[in-house]
Structure formats: C-alpha cells, structure tokens
Protein backbone atom coordinates (compact mmCIF):
# COMPACT_ATOMS: atom_id res chain seq x y z
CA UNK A 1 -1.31 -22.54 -9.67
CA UNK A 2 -1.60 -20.13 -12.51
CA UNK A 3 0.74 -19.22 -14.65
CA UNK A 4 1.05 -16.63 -17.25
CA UNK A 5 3.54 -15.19 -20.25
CA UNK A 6 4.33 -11.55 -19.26
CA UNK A 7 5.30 -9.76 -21.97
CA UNK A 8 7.77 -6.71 -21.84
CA UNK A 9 5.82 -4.28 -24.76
CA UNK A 10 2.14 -5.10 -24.02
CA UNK A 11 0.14 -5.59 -21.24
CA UNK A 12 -3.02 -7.39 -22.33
CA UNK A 13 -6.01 -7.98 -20.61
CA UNK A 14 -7.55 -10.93 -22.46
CA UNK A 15 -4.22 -12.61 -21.96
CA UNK A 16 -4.50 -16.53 -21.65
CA UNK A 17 -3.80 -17.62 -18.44
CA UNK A 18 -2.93 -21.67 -17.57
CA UNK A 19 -4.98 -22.97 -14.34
CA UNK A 20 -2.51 -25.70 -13.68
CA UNK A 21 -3.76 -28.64 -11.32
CA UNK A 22 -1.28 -31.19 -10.34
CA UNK A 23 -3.20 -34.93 -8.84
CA UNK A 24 -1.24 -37.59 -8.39
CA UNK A 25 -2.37 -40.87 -10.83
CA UNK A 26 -0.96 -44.69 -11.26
CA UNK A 27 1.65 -43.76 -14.17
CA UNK A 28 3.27 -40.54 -12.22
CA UNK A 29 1.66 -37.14 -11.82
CA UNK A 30 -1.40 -35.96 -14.29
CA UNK A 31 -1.10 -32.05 -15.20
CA UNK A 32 -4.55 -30.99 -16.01
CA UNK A 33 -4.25 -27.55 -17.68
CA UNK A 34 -7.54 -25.09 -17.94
CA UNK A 35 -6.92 -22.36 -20.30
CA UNK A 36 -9.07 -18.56 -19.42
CA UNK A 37 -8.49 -15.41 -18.80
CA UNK A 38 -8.87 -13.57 -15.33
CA UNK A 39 -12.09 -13.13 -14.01
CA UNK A 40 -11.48 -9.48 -13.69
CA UNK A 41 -12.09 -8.86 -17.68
CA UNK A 42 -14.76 -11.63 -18.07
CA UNK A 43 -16.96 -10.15 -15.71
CA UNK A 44 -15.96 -6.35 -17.08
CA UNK A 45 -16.99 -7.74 -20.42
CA UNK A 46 -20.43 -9.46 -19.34
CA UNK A 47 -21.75 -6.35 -17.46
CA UNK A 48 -20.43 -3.99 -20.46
CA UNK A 49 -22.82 -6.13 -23.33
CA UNK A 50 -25.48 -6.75 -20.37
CA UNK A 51 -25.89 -2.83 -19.77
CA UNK A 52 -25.72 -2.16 -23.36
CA UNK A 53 -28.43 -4.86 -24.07
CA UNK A 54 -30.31 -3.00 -21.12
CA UNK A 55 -29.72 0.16 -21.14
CA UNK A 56 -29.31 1.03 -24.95
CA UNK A 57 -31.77 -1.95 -26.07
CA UNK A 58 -34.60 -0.43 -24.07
CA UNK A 59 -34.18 2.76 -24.74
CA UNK A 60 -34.40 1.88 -28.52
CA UNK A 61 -37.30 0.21 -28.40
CA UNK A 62 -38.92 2.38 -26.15
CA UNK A 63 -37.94 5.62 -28.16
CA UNK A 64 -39.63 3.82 -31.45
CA UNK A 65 -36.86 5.56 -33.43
CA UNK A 66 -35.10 3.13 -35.63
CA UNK A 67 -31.49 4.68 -35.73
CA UNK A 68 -30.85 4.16 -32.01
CA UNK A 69 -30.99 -0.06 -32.45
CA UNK A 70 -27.48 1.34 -35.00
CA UNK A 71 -25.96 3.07 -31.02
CA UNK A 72 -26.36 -0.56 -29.50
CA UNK A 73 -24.98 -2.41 -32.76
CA UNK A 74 -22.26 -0.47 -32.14
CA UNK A 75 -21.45 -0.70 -28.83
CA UNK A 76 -21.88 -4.58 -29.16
CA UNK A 77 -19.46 -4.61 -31.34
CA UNK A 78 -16.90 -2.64 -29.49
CA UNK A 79 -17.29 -5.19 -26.85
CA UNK A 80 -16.46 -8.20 -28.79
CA UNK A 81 -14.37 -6.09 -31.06
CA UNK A 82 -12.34 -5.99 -27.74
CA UNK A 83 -12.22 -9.40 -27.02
CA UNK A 84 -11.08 -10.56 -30.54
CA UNK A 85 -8.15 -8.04 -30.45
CA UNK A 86 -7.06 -9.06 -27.02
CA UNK A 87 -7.77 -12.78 -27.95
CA UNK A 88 -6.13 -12.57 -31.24
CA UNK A 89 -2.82 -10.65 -29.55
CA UNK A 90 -2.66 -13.58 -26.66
CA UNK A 91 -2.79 -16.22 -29.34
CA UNK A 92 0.72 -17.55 -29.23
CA UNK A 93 0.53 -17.76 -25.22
CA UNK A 94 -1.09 -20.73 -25.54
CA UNK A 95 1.41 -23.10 -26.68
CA UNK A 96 4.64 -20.90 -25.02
CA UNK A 97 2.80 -21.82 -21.40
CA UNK A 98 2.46 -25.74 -22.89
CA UNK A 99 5.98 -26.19 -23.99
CA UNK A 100 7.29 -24.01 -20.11
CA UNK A 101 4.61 -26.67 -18.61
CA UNK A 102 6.15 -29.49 -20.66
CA UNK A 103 9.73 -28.61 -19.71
CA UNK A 104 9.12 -28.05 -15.78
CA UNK A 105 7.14 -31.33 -15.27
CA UNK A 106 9.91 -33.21 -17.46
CA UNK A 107 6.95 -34.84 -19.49
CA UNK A 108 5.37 -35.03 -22.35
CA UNK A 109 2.70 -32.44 -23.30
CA UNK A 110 0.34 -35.23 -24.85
CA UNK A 111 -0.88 -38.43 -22.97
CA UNK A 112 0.98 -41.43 -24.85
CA UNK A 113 -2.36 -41.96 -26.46
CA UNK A 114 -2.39 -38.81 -28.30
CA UNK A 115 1.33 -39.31 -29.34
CA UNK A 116 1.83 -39.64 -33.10
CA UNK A 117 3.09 -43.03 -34.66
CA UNK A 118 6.88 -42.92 -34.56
C-alpha cells in the first residue's frame, strides 16, 4: 500500500510517499517502509535534464558560441531547483507518515535493536 499526507493549502509534486509492505516474521508482523515520490515526477524530471543535456548541450557545442553552455546551466538548475523546493516543502511528511504507521500497526517505529537505553 501507499500512503501519503495530503495537505489542504499545497499540492506538491515531490511529495514523499510511504511504499508500505507488510510480511509476516517470527516476532509478529515486519513493516518495511520505502520512502519516494511517484513515478509520474521522477520520470518528468529525468527526461526534462536528459533533453536539456541533449538538446541544449549539443546545440552549444555545436554552435561554438560560449554563452549558450550559460542557457543549459540554467535550465539544469531549474530542474533541480525544482526538486529541492518540492523536497524541501515535503520534508516534515516523512516522520508524520512514521508516527500514522507507528500508531495503526500498534508498534514501535524502531526494531528493539535500534531502541535507545531506557
């Protein structure tokens, strides 16, 4: 299953999203948690920098003229410019989706192992 945080003001793209995979293990049920965003936006933001290393790469190089390699700085930028915003917004998803996780499964969020010393 995944599971989200929607949020009523903003509707964010790069928004972290909880893979949640339930197995069954000797001590009870293991929660193994991946942590992404959709596959929509990844693969929006790979062909964006791949066509701008392409397209606008190239045609620097090929043009010879220096101040076009300044056109695909830029646009590289924008891309992970985008990516750190959205990232940077979704940051406190992560532990809001542990501690809903945490309180549906009626377990702790941290193996015993990982516990701190009481």
């Amino acid at each position: 299953m995944v599971l989200r945080k929607r949020s009523v003001w903003l509707n964010n793209g790069f928004e972290t999203l909880a893979d949640v995979t339930l197995r069954p293990s000797a001590h009870g049920t293991q929660v193994a948690i991946t942590w992404r965003s959709h596959y929509f936006v990844a693969a929006f933001i790979t062909l964006w920098l791949g066509l701008v290393v392409l397209i606008a790469g190239f045609g620097a190089v090929l043009s010879g003229m220096p101040e076009a390699s300044a056109i695909v700085l830029v646009f590289l930028l924008f891309g992970f410019g985008f990516v750190a915003l959205g990232r940077l917004l979704a940051r406190p998803d992560r532990s809001v989706l542990l501690e809903f996780i945490a309180q549906v499964t009626a377990g702790s969020p941290y193996p015993d192992a990982m516990l701190p010393p009481r």
